[in-house]
N, C-alpha and C. Protein backbone atom coordinates (compact mmCIF):
# COMPACT_ATOMS: atom_id res chain seq x y z
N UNK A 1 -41.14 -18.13 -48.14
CA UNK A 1 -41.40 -19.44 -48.71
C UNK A 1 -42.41 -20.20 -47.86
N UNK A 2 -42.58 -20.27 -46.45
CA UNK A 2 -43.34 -21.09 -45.78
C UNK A 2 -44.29 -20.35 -45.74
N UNK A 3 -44.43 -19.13 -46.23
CA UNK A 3 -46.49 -18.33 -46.02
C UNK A 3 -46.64 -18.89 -47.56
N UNK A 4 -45.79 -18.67 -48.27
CA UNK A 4 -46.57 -19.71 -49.54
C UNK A 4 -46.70 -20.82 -49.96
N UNK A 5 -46.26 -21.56 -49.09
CA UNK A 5 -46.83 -22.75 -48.79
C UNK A 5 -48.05 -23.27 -48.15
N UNK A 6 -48.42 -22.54 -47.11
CA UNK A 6 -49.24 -22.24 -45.78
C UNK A 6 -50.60 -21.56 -46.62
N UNK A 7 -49.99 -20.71 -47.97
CA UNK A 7 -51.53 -20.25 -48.39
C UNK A 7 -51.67 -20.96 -49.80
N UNK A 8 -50.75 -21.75 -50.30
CA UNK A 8 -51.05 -22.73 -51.38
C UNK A 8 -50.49 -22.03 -52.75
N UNK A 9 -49.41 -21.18 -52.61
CA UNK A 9 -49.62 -20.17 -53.58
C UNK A 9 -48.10 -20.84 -54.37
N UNK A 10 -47.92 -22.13 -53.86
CA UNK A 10 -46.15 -23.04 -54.51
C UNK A 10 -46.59 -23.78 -55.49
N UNK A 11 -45.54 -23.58 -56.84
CA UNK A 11 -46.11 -24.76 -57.63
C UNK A 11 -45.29 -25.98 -57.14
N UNK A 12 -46.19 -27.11 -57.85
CA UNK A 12 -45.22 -28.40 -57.25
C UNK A 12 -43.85 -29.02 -57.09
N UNK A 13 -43.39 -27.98 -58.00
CA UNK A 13 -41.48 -28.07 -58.18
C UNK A 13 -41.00 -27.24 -56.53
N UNK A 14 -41.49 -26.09 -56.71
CA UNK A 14 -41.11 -24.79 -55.33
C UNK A 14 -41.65 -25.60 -54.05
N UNK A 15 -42.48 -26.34 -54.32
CA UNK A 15 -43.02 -27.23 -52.87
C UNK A 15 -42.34 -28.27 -52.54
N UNK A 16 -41.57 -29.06 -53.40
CA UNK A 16 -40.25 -29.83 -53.29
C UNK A 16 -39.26 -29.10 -52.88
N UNK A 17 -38.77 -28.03 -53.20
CA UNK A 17 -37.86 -27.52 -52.61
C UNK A 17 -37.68 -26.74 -51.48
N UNK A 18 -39.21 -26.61 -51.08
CA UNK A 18 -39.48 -25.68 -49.65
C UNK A 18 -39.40 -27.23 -48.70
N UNK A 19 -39.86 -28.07 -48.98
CA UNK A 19 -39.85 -29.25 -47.98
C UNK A 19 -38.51 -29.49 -47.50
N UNK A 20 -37.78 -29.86 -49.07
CA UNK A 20 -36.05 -29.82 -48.41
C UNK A 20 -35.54 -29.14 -47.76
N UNK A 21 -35.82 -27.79 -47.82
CA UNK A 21 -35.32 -26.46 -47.41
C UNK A 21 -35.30 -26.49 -46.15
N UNK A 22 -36.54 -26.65 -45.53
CA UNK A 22 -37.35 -26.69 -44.17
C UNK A 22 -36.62 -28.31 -43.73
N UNK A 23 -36.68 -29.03 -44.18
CA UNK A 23 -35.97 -30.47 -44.00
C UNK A 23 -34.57 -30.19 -43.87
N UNK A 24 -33.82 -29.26 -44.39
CA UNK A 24 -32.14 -29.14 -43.65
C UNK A 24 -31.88 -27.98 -43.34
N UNK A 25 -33.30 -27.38 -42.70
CA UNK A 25 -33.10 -26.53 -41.46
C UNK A 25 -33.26 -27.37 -40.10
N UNK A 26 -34.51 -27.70 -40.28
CA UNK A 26 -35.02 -28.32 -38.93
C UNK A 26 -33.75 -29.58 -38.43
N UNK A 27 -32.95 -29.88 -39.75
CA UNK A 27 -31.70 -30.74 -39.10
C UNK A 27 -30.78 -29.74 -38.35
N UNK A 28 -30.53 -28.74 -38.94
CA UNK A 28 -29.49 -27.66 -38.53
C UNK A 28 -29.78 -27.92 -37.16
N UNK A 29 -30.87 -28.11 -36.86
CA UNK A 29 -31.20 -27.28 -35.37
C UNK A 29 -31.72 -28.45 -34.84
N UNK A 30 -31.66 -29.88 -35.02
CA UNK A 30 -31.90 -30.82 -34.47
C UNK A 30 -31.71 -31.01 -32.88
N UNK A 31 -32.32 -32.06 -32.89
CA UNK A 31 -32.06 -32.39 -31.09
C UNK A 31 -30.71 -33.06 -30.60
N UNK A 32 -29.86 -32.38 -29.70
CA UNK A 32 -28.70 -32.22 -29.47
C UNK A 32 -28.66 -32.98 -27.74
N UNK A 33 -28.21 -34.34 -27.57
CA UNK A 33 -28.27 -34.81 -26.42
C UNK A 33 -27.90 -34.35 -25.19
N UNK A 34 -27.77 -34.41 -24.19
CA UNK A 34 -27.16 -33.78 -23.25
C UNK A 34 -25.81 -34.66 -22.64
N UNK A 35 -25.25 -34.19 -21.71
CA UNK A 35 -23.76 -35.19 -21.60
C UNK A 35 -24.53 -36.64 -20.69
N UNK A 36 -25.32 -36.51 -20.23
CA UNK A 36 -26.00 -37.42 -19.59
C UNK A 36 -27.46 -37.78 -19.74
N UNK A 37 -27.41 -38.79 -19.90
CA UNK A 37 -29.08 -39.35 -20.91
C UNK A 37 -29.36 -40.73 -20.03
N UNK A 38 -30.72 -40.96 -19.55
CA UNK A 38 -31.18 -41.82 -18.81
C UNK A 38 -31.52 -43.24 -19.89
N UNK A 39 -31.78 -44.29 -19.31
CA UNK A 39 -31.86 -44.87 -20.58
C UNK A 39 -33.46 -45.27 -21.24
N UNK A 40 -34.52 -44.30 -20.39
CA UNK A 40 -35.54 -43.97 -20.27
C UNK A 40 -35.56 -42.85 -21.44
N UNK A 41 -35.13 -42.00 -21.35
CA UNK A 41 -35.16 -40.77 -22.21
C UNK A 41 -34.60 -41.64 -23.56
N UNK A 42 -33.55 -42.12 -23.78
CA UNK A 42 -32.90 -42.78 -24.99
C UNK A 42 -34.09 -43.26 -26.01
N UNK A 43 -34.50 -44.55 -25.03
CA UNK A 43 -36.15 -45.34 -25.55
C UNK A 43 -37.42 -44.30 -26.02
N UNK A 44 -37.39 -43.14 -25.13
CA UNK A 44 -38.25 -42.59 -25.33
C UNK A 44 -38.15 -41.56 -26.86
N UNK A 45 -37.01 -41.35 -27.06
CA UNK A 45 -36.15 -40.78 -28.28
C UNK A 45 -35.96 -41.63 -29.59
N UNK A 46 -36.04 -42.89 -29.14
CA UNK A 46 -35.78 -43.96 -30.44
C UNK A 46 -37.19 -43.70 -30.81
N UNK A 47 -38.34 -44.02 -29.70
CA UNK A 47 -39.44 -44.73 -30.08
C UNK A 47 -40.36 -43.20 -30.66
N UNK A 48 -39.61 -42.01 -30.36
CA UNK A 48 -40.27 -41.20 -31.19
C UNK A 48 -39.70 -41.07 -32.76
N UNK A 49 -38.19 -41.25 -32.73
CA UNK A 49 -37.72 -41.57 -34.34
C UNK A 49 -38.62 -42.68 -35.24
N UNK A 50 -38.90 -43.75 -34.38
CA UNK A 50 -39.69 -44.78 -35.04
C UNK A 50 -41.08 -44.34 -35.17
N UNK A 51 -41.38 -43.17 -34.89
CA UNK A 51 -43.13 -43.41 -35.20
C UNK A 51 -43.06 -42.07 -36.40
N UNK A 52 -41.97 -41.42 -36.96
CA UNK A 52 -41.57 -41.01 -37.91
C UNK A 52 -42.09 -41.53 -39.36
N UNK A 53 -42.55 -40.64 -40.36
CA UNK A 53 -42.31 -41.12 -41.61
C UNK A 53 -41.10 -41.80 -42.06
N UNK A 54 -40.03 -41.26 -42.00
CA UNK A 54 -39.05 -42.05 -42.09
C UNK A 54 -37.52 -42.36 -41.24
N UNK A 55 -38.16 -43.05 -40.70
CA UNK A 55 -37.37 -43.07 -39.47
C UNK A 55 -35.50 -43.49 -39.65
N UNK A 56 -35.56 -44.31 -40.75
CA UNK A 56 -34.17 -44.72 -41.30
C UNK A 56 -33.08 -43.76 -41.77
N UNK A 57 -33.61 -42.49 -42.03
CA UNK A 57 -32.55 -41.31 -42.72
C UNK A 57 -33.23 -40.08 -42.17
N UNK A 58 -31.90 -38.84 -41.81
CA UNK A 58 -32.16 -38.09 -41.29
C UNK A 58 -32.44 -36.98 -42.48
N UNK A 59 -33.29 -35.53 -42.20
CA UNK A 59 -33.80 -34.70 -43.48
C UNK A 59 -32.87 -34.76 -44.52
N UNK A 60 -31.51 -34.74 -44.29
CA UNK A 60 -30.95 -34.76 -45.34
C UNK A 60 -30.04 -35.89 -45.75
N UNK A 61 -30.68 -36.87 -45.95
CA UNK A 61 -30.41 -38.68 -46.37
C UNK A 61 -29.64 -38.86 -45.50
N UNK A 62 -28.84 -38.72 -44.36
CA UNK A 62 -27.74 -39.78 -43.56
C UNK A 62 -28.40 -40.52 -42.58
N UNK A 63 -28.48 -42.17 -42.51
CA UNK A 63 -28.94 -42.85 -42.01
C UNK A 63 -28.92 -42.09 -40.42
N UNK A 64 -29.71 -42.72 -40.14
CA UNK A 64 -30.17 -41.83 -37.90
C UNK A 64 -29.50 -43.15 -37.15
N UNK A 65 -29.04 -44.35 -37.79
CA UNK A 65 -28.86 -45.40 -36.49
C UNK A 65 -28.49 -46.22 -37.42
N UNK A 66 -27.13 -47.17 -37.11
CA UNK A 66 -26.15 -48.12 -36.83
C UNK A 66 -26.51 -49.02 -36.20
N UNK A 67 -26.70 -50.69 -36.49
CA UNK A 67 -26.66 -51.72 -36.19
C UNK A 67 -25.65 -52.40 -36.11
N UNK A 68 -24.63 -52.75 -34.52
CA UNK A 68 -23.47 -53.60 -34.31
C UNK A 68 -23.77 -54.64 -34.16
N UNK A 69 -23.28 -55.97 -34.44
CA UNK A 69 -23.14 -57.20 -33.61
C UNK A 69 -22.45 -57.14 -32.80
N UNK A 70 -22.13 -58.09 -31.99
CA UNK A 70 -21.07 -57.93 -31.04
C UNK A 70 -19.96 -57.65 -31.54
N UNK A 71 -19.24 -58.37 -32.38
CA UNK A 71 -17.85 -58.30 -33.01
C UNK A 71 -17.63 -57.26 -33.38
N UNK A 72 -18.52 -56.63 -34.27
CA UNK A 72 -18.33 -55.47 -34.86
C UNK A 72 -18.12 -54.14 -34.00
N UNK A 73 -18.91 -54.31 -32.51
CA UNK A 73 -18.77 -53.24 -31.36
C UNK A 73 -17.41 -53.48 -31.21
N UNK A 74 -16.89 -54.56 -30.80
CA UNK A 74 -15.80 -54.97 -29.81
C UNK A 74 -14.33 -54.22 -30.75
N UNK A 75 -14.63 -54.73 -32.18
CA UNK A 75 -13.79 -54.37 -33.25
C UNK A 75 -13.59 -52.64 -33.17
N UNK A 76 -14.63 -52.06 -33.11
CA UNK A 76 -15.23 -50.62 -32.97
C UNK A 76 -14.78 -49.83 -31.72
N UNK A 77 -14.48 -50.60 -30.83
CA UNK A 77 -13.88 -50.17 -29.27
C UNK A 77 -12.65 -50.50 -29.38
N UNK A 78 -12.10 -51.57 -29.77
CA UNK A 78 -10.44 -51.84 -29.62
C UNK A 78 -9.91 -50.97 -30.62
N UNK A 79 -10.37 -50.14 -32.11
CA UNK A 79 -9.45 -49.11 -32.79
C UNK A 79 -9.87 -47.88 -32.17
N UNK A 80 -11.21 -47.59 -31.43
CA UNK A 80 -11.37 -46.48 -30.43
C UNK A 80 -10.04 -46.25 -29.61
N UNK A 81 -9.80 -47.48 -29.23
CA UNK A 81 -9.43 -47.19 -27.43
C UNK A 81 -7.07 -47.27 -28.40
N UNK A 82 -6.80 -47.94 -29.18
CA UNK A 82 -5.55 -48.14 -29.87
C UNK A 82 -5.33 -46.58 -30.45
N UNK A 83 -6.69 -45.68 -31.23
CA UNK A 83 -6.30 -44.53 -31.26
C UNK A 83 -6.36 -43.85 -30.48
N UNK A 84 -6.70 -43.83 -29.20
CA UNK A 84 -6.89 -43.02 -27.88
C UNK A 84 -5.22 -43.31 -27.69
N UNK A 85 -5.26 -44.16 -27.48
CA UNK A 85 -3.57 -44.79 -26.59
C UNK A 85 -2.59 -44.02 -27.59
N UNK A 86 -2.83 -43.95 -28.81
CA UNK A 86 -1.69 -43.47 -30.09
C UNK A 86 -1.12 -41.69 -29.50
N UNK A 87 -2.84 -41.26 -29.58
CA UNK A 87 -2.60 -39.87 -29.69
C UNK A 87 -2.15 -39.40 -28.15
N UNK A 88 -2.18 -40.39 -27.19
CA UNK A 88 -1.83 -39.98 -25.06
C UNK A 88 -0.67 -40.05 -25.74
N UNK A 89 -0.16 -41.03 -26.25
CA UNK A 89 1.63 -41.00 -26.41
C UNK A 89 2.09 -40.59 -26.70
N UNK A 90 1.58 -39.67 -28.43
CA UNK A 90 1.64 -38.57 -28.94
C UNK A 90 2.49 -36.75 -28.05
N UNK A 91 1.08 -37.24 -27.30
CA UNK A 91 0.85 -35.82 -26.30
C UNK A 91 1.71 -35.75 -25.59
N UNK A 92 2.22 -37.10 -24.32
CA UNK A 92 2.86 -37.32 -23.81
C UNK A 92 4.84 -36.69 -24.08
N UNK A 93 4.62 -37.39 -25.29
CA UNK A 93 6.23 -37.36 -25.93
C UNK A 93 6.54 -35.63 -26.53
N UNK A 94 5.19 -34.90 -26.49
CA UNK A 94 5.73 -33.52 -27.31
C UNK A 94 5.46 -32.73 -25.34
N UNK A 95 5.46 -33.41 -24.54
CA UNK A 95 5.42 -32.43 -23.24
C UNK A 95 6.37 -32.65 -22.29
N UNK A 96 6.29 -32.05 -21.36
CA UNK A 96 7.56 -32.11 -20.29
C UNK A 96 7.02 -32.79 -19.37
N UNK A 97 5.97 -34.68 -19.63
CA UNK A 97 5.87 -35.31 -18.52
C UNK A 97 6.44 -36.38 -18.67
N UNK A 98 5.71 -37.27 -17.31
CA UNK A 98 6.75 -38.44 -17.11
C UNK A 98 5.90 -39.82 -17.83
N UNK A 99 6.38 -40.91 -18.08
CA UNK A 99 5.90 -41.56 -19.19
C UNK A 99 6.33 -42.80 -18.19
N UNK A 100 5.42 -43.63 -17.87
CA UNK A 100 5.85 -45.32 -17.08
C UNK A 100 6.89 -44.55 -15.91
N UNK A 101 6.55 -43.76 -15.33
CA UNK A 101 7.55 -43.21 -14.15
C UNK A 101 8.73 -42.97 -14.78
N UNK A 102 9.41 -42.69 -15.55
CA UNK A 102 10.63 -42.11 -16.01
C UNK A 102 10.37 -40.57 -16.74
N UNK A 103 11.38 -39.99 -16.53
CA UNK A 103 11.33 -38.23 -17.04
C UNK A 103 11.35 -38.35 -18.57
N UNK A 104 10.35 -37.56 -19.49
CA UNK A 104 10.65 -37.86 -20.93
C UNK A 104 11.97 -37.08 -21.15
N UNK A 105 12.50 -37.67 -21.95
CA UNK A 105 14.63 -37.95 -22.22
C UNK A 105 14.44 -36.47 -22.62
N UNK A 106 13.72 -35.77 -23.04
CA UNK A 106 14.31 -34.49 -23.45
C UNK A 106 14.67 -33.41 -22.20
N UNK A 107 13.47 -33.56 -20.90
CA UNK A 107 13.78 -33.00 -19.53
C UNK A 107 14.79 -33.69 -19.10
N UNK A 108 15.19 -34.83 -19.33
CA UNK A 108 16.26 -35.72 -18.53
C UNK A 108 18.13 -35.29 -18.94
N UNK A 109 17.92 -34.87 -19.94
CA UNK A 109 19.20 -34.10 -21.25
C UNK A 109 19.33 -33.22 -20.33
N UNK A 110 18.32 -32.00 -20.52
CA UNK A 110 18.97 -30.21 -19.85
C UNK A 110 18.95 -30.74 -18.73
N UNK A 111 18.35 -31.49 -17.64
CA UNK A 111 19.03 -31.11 -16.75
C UNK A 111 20.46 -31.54 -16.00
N UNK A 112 20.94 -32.84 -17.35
CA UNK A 112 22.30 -33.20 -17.03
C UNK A 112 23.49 -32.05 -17.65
């Protein structure tokens, strides 16, 4: 598909669909951050999304970037951090540890 594109040999329907094609490959294989990002590299990463044809949606339509206000972050971190706390307690209560310094009651049973 891309040598017939490359030699002109697509009609205009097959050239729509080689663009997409090639458009949710090149996502497949997109750029994948590393665990640590300077905030130099970040800027340098936005400001190449922005000089993009279309910088607002990624090849295959899902917007590339989220605009918070404050509230909306803060809102966004407190059900982050309430489901973090849900699922420790979760974990906590199906294991054999200790919970606020006390033995969870099921180790505390066998060994009475």
């Amino acid at each position: 598909m891309l040598g017939a594109l490359r030699e002109g040999r697509c009609r205009s329907a097959d050239v729509n669909l080689a663009r997409e094609e090639l458009a949710r490959l090149a996502a497949a294989r997109g750029i994948r951050l590393p665990a640590v990002v300077t905030e130099t590299e970040l800027r340098a990463l936005v400001a190449q999304l922005f000089a993009t044809r279309t910088p607002l949606t990624s090849p295959a339509g899902r917007p590339t970037y989220i605009e918070l206000n404050h509230g909306e972050l803060a809102t966004a971190v407190s059900e982050m951090t309430r489901a973090f706390v849900r699922q420790l307690a979760r974990s906590a209560l199906n294991s054999n540890s200790f919970i606020y310094g006390r033995e969870n009651t099921r180790q505390s049973e066998e060994s009475d």
